[in-house]
Protein backbone atom coordinates (compact mmCIF):
# COMPACT_ATOMS: atom_id res chain seq x y z
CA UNK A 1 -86.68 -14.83 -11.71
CA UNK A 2 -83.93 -17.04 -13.01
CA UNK A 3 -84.81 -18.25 -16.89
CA UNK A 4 -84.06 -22.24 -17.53
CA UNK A 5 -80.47 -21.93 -18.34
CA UNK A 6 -79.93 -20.84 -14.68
CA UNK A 7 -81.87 -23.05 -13.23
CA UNK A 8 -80.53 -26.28 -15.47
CA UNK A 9 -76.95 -24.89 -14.49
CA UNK A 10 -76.44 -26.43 -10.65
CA UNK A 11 -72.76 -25.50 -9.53
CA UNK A 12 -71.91 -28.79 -7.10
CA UNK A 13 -71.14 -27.50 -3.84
CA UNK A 14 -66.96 -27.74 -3.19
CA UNK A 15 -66.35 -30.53 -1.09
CA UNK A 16 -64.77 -29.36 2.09
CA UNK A 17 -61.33 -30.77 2.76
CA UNK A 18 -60.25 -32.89 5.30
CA UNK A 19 -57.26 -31.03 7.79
CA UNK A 20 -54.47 -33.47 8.26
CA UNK A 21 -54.30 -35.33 11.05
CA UNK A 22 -51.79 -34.82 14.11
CA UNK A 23 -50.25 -38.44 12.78
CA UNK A 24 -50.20 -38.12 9.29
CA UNK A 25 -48.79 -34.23 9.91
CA UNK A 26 -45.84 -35.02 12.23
CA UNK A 27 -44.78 -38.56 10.12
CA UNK A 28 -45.26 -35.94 7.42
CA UNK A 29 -42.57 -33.20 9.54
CA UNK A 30 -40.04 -36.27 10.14
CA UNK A 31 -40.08 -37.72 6.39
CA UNK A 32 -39.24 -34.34 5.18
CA UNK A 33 -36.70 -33.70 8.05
CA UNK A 34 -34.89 -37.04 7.04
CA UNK A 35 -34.74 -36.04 3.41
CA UNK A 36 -33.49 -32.82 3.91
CA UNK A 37 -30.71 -33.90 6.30
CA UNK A 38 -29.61 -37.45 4.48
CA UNK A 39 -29.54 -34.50 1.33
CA UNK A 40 -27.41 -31.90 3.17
CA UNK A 41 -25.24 -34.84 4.12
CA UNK A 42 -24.65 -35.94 0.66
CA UNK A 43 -23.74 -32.39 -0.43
CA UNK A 44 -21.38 -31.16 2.22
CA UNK A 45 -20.03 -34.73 3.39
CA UNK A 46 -20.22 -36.22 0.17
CA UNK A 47 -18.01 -39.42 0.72
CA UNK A 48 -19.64 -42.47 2.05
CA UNK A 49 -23.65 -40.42 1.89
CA UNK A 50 -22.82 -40.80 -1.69
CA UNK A 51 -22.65 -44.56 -1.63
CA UNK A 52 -26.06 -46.38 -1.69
CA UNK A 53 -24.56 -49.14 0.20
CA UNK A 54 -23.82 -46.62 3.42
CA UNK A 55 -27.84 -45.71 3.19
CA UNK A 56 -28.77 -49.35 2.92
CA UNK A 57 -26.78 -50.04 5.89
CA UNK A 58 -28.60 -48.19 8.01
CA UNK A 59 -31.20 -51.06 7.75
CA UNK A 60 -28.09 -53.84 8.35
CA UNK A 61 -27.40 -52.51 11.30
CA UNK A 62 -30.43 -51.62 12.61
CA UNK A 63 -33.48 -53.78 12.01
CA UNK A 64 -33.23 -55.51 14.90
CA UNK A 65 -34.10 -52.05 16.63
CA UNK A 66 -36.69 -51.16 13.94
CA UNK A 67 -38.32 -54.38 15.03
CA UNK A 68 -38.20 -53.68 18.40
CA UNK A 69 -39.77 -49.93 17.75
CA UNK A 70 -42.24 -50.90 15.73
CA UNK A 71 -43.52 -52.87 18.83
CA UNK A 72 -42.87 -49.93 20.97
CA UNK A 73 -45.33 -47.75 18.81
CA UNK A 74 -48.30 -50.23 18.93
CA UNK A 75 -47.69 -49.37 22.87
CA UNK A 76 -47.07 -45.67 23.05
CA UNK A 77 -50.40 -45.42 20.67
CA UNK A 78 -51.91 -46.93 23.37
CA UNK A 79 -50.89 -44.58 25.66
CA UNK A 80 -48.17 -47.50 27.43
CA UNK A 81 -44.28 -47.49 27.53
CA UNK A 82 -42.50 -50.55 27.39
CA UNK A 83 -38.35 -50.49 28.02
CA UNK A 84 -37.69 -54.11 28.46
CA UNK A 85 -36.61 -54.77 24.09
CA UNK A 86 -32.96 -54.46 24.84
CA UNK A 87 -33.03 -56.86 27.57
CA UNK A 88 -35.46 -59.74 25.90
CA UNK A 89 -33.23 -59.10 22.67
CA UNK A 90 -29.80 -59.72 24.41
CA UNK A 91 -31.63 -63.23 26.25
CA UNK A 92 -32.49 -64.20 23.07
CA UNK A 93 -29.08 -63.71 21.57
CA UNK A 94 -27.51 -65.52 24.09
CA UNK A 95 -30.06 -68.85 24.52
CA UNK A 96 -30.25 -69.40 20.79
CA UNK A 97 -26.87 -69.07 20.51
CA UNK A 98 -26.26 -72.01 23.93
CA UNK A 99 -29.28 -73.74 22.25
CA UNK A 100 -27.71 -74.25 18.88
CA UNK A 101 -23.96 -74.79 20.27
CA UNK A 102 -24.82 -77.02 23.60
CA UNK A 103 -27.72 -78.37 22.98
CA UNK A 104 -27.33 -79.53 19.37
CA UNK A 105 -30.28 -77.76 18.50
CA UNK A 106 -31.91 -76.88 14.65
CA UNK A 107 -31.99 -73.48 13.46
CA UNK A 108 -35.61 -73.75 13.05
CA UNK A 109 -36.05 -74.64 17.17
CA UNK A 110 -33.62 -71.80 17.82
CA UNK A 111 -36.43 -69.65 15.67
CA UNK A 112 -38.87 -70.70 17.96
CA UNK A 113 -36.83 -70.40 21.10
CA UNK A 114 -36.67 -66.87 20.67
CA UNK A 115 -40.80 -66.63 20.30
CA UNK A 116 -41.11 -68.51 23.37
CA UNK A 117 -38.72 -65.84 25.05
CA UNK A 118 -40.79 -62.95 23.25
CA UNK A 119 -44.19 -64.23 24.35
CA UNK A 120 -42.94 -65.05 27.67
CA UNK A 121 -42.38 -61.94 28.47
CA UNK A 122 -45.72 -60.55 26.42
CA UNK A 123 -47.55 -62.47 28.26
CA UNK A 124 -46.59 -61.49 31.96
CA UNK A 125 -46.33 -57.75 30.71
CA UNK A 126 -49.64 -57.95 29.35
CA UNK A 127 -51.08 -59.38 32.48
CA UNK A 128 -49.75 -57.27 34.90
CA UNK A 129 -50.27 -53.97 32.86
CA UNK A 130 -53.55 -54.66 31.55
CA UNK A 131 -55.36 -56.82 33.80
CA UNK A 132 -53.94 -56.06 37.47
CA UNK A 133 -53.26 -52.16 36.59
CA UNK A 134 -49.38 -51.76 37.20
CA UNK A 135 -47.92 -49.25 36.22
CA UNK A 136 -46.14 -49.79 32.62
CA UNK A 137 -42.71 -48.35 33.48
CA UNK A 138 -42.36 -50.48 36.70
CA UNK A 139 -43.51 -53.71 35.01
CA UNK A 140 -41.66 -53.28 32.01
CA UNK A 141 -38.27 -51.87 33.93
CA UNK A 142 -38.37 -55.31 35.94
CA UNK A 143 -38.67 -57.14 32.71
CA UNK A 144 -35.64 -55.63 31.42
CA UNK A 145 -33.36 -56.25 34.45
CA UNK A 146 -34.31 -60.03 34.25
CA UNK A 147 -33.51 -60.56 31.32
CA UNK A 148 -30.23 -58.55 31.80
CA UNK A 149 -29.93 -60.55 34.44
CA UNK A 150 -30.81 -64.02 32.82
CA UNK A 151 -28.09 -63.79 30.16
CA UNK A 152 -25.60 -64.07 32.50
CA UNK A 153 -27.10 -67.14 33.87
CA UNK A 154 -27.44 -68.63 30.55
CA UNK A 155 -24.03 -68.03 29.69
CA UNK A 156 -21.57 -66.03 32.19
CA UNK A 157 -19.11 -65.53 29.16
CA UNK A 158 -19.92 -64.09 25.51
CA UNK A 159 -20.88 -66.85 23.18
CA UNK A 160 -20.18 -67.11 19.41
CA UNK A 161 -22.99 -69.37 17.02
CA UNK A 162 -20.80 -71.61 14.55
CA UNK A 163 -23.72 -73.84 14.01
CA UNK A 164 -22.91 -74.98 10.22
CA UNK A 165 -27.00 -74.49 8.75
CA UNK A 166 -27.44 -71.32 11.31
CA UNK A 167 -24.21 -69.57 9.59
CA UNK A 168 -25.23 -70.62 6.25
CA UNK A 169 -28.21 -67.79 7.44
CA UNK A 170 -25.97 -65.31 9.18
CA UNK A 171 -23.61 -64.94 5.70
CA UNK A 172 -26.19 -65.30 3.41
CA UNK A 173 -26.48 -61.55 1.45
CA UNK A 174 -29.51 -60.30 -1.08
CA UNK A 175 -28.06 -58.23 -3.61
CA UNK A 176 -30.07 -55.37 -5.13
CA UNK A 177 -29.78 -55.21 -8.99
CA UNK A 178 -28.75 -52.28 -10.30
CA UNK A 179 -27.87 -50.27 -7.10
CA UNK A 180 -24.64 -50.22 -6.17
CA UNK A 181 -21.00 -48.46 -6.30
CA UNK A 182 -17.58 -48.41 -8.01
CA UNK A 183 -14.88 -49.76 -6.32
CA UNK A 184 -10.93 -48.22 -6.43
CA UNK A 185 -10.12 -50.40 -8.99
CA UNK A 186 -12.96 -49.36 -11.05
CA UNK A 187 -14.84 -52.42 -10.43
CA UNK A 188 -18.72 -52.34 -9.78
CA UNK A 189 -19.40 -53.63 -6.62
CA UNK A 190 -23.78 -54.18 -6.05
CA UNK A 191 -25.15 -53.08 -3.03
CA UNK A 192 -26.79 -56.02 -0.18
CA UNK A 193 -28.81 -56.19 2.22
CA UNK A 194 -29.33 -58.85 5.06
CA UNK A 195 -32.24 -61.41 5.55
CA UNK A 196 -33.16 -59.38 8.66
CA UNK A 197 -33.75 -56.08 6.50
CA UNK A 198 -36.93 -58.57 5.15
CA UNK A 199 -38.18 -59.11 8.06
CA UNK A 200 -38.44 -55.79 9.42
CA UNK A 201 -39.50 -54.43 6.57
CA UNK A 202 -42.22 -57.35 6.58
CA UNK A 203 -43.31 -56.09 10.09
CA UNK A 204 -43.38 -52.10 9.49
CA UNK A 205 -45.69 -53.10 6.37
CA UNK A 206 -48.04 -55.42 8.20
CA UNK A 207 -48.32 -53.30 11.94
CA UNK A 208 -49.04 -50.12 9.12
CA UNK A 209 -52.37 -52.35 7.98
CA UNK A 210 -52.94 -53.30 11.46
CA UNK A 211 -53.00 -49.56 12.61
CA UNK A 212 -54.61 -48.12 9.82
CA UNK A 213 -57.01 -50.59 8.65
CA UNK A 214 -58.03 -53.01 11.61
CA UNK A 215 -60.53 -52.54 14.35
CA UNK A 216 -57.49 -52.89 16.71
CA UNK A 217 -55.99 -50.25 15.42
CA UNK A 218 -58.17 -48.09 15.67
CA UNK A 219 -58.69 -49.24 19.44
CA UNK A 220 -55.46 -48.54 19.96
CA UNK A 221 -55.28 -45.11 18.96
CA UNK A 222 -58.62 -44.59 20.91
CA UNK A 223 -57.53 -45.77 23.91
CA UNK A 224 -54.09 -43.60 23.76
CA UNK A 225 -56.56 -40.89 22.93
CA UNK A 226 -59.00 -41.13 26.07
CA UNK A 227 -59.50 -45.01 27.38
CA UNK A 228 -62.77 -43.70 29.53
CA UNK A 229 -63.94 -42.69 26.39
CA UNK A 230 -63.19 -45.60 24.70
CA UNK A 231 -64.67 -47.69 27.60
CA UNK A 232 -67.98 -45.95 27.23
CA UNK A 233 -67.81 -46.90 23.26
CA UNK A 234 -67.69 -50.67 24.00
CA UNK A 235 -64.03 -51.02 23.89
CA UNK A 236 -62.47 -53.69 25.60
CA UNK A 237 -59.63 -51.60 27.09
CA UNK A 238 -57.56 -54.63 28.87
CA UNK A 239 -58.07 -56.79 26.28
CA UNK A 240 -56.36 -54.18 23.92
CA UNK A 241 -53.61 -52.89 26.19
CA UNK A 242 -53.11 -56.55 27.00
CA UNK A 243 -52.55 -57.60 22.87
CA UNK A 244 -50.27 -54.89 22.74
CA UNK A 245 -47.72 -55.72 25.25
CA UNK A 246 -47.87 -59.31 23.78
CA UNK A 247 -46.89 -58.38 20.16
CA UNK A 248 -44.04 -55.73 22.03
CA UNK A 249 -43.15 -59.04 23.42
CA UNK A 250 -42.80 -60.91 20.37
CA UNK A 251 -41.82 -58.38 18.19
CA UNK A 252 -38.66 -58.49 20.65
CA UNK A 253 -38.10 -62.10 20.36
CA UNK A 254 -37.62 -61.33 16.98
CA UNK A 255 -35.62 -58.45 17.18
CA UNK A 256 -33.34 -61.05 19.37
CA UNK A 257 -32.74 -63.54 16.56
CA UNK A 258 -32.24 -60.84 13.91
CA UNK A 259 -29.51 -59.37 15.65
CA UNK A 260 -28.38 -62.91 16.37
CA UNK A 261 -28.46 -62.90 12.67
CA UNK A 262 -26.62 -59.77 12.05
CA UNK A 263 -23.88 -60.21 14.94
CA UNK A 264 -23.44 -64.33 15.52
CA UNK A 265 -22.86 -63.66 19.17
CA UNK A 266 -24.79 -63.89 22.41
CA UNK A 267 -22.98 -61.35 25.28
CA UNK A 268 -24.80 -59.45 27.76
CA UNK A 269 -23.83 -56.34 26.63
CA UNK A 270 -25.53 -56.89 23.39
CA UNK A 271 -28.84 -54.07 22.41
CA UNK A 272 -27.23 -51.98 25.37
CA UNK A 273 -29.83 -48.77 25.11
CA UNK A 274 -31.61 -50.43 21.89
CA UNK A 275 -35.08 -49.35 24.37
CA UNK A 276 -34.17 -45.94 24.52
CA UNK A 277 -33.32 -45.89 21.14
CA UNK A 278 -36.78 -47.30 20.51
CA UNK A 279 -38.51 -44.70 22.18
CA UNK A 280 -36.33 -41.80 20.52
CA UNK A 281 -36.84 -43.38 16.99
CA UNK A 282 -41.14 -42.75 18.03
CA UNK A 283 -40.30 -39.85 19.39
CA UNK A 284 -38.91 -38.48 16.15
CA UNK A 285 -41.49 -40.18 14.05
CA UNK A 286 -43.97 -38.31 15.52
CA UNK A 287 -45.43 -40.25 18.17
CA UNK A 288 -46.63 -38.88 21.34
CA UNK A 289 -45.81 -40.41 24.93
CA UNK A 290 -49.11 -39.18 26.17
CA UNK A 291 -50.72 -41.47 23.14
CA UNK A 292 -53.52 -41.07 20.45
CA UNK A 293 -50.97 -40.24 17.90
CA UNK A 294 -48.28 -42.79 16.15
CA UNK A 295 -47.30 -43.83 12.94
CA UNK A 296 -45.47 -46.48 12.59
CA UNK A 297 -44.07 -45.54 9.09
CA UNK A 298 -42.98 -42.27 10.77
CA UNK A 299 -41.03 -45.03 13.53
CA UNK A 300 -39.13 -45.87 10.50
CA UNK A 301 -37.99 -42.70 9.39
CA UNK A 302 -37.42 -41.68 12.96
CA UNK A 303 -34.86 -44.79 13.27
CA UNK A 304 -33.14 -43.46 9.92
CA UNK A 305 -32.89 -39.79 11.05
CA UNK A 306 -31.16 -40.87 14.39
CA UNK A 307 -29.07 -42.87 12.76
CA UNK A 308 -28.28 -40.50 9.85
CA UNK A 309 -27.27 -37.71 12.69
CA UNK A 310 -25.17 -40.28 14.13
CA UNK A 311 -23.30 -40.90 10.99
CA UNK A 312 -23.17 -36.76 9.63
CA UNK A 313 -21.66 -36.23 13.21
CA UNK A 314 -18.85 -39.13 12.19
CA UNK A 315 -18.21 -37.42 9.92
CA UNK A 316 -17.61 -34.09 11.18
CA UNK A 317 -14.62 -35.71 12.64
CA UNK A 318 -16.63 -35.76 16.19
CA UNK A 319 -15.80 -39.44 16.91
CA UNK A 320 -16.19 -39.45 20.71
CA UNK A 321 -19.02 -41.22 21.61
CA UNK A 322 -20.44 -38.54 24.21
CA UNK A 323 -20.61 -35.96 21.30
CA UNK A 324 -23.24 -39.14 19.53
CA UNK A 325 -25.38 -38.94 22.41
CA UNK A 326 -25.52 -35.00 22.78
CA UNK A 327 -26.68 -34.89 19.39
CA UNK A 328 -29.08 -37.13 19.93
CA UNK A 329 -30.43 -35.48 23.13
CA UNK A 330 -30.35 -32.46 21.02
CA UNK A 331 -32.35 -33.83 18.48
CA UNK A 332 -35.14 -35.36 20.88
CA UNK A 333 -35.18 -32.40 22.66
CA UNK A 334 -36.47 -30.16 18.99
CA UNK A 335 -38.88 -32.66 18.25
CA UNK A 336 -40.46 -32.91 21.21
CA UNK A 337 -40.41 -29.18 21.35
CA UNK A 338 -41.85 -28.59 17.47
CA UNK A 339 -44.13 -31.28 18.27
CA UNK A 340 -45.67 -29.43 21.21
CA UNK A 341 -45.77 -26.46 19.43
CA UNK A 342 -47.59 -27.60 16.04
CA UNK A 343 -50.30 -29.36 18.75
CA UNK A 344 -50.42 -26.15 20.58
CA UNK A 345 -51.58 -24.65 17.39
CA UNK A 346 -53.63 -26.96 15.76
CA UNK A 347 -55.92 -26.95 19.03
CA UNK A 348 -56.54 -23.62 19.09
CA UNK A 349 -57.28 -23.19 15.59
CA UNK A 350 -54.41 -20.45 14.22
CA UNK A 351 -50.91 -19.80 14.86
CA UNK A 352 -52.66 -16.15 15.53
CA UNK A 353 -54.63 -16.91 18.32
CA UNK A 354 -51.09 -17.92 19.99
CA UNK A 355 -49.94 -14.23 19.50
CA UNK A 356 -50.77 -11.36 21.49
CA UNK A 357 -53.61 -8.42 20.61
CA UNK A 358 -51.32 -5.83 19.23
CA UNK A 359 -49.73 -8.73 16.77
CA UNK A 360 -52.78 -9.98 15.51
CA UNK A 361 -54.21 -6.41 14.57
CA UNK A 362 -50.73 -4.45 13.61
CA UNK A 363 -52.18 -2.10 15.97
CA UNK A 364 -50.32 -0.99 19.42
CA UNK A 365 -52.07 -0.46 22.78
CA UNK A 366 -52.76 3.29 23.66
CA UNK A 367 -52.93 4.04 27.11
C-alpha cells in the first residue's frame, strides 16, 4: 500500500508529441537547403554573395514570378496545375503598357486593366476546370497560348511605358536602413528594393493565413489530399477548385503589372518559362503535384534556391545558358527524388522497414 506522500505525488502523464507534418517537414528540407547553399556560396564565391544588395535582388528580379507561384501553390494544394502565368503576365505587360501610351490612360486604370485580364482568365479557368470537369493542363495550356497569342494582337512590336506618373512608379526605390555595401571609392552605398518586392511579399504573407488559418485552406489541402473524401465531409469541391483558379488568375494579373513595374516594356517574349519556373519554385518548396501537401512559405524559398543555383553557376564561370537549365533540371530532379523518398518513409513508419531482413537484424540468412 502506497502511504500519503505517494499518493499526493501524481507525476502528469508526458504529453505525446505531435510528428511533423509532410508540409511543414519538406518547407523545413528546402529552408535549410537554401541556407546552406546561399552560405557555401558566400564562402567559396565570395564576391557579389557577399553583397546584401545581390541577395535582395533576387526579390527585384523576381517577384513578379513569386506572385505568380504563390498562385500556382493554392492550385497544386488542390491537387490542379495551372501553366497559363507567363502568358496572362506578358498580355498584361503589353495592354497596360498600349493603355497608358495610346489610350491616354491613368496609372490607376492601367492597375485595374491588369485585374480585369487576371480575372478574365480566372474566371473561364475556373469554370471549365471546376464546373464542366476539363482537364487542368488542357484548359490552362489553351489559356497560355491566347494570351501568347493576344500580345501580338495588342501590339505586333515591343512597346516601352513613358507615361510621366506611371515612371514616377517604375523608378521609385525603398532603401533599407542600415543594410547595404561599400562602394570602390569607399563610399557607402544602402541597399533597395522595388515597390513590387511589397507586394509580393504582401501576398506570400496573406495566402500563408489563408492556407493555414481559413476554412479554405484547409479545403484546399483536403481536396489535394482525397476530393471523394472531402465530398463526403460536406466540402464543396467545385466551388473550391473553382476559387482557386480565380485567385491563380489574379494573382497573374498582378504578376503582369509588377513586372511591368520592374521592366517598363510590353514584348511578347516577356515571362518566357516564368510557368515552369512556377512549378519548379513548388516543386522545391516542397509541394507535391499529386496535392495535399504545399507551403507557400516553402514556394518562397524554392524561388530563392533556383535562383541562387542560377547565380553560384554564374559564377563558376558557366555562362551558357544551357548549363542554367541543366542545373536546374538537376536540381528538380533531387527534390523530387528526396521528396519521394522521405514520403516513402514516413508512410511506412521507419527508414528500417524500407531495408531488407538481414539489415534490420545484423544477422545474415543461413541456408
Amino acid at each position: 500500500m502506497k502511504n500519503g506522500k505517494d499518493l499526493l505525488t501524481v507525476k502528469p502523464e508526458k504529453r505525446r508529441r505531435e510528428p511533423i507534418s509532410n508540409t511543414n517537414l519538406l518547407m523545413s528540407i528546402t529552408v535549410c537547403t537554401f541556407i546552406g547553399m546561399y552560405v557555401l556560396a558566400m564562402i567559396v564565391w565570395k564576391g557579389g554573395f557577399l553583397n546584401p544588395q545581390q541577395f535582395l535582388d533576387l526579390f527585384n528580379n523576381n517577384a513578379f514570378l513569386l506572385i505568380i507561384a504563390c498562385g500556382l501553390t493554392m492550385v497544386m494544394i488542390s491537387g490542379g496545375i495551372d501553366i497559363s502565368g507567363g502568358g496572362i503576365t506578358a498580355l498584361v505587360t503589353m495592354a497596360c503598357v498600349v493603355y497608358l501610351e495610346d489610350r491616354g490612360g491613368t496609372v490607376i486604370g492601367s492597375m485595374l486593366l491588369a485585374l480585369v485580364i487576371g480575372i478574365g482568365f480566372g474566371l473561364v479557368h475556373g469554370i471549365l476546370i471546376a464546373y464542366m470537369d476539363i482537364q487542368p493542363f488542357i484548359v490552362t495550356l489553351a489559356g497560355m497560348f491566347f494570351a501568347r497569342g493576344m500580345v501580338t494582337i495588342v501590339s505586333i512590336a515591343p512597346r516601352t511605358a513613358t507615361h510621366a506618373d506611371f515612371m514616377k512608379i517604375k523608378q521609385m526605390r525603398i532603401t533599407l536602413p542600415g543594410i547595404g555595401y561599400y562602394g570602390k571609392t569607399g563610399n557607402f552605398i544602402p541597399a533597395q528594393i522595388e515597390p513590387g518586392v511589397i507586394v509580393a511579399v504582401t501576398i506570400v504573407i496573406i495566402i500563408a493565413v489563408v492556407l493555414k488559418w481559413t476554412r479554405f485552406g484547409r479545403n484546399l489541402y483536403a481536396i489535394g489530399g482525397h476530393s471523394s473524401s472531402a465530398l463526403m465531409l460536406g466540402i464543396n469541391v467545385k466551388r473550391t477548385r473553382f476559387f482557386a483558379y480565380l485567385i491563380a488568375g489574379i494573382l497573374s494579373g498582378i504578376a503582369g503589372y509588377v513586372y511591368l513595374m520592374h521592366t517598363g516594356a510590353g514584348d511578347a517574349a516577356n515571362a518566357t518559362q516564368a510557368e515552369m519556373q512556377a512549378i519548379a519554385s513548388n516543386i522545391i518548396g516542397g509541394t507535391l503535384l499529386t496535392g495535399g501537401v504545399g507551403n507557400v512559405i516553402g514556394t518562397l524559398f524554392g524561388m530563392l534556391s533556383l535562383k541562387t543555383i542560377t547565380n553560384i553557376v554564374i559564377a563558376s564561370g558557366l555562362t551558357k545558358p544551357y548549363y542554367q537549365s541543366i542545373t536546374t533540371g538537376l536540381m528538380l530532379c533531387f527534390f523530387i527524388l528526396l521528396q519521394s523518398v522521405i514520403l516513402a518513409i514516413r508512410e511506412r513508419g521507419s527508414i528500417k522497414l524500407l531495408l531488407p531482413e538481414w539489415m534490420r537484424t545484423g544477422k545474415s540468412k543461413k541456408k
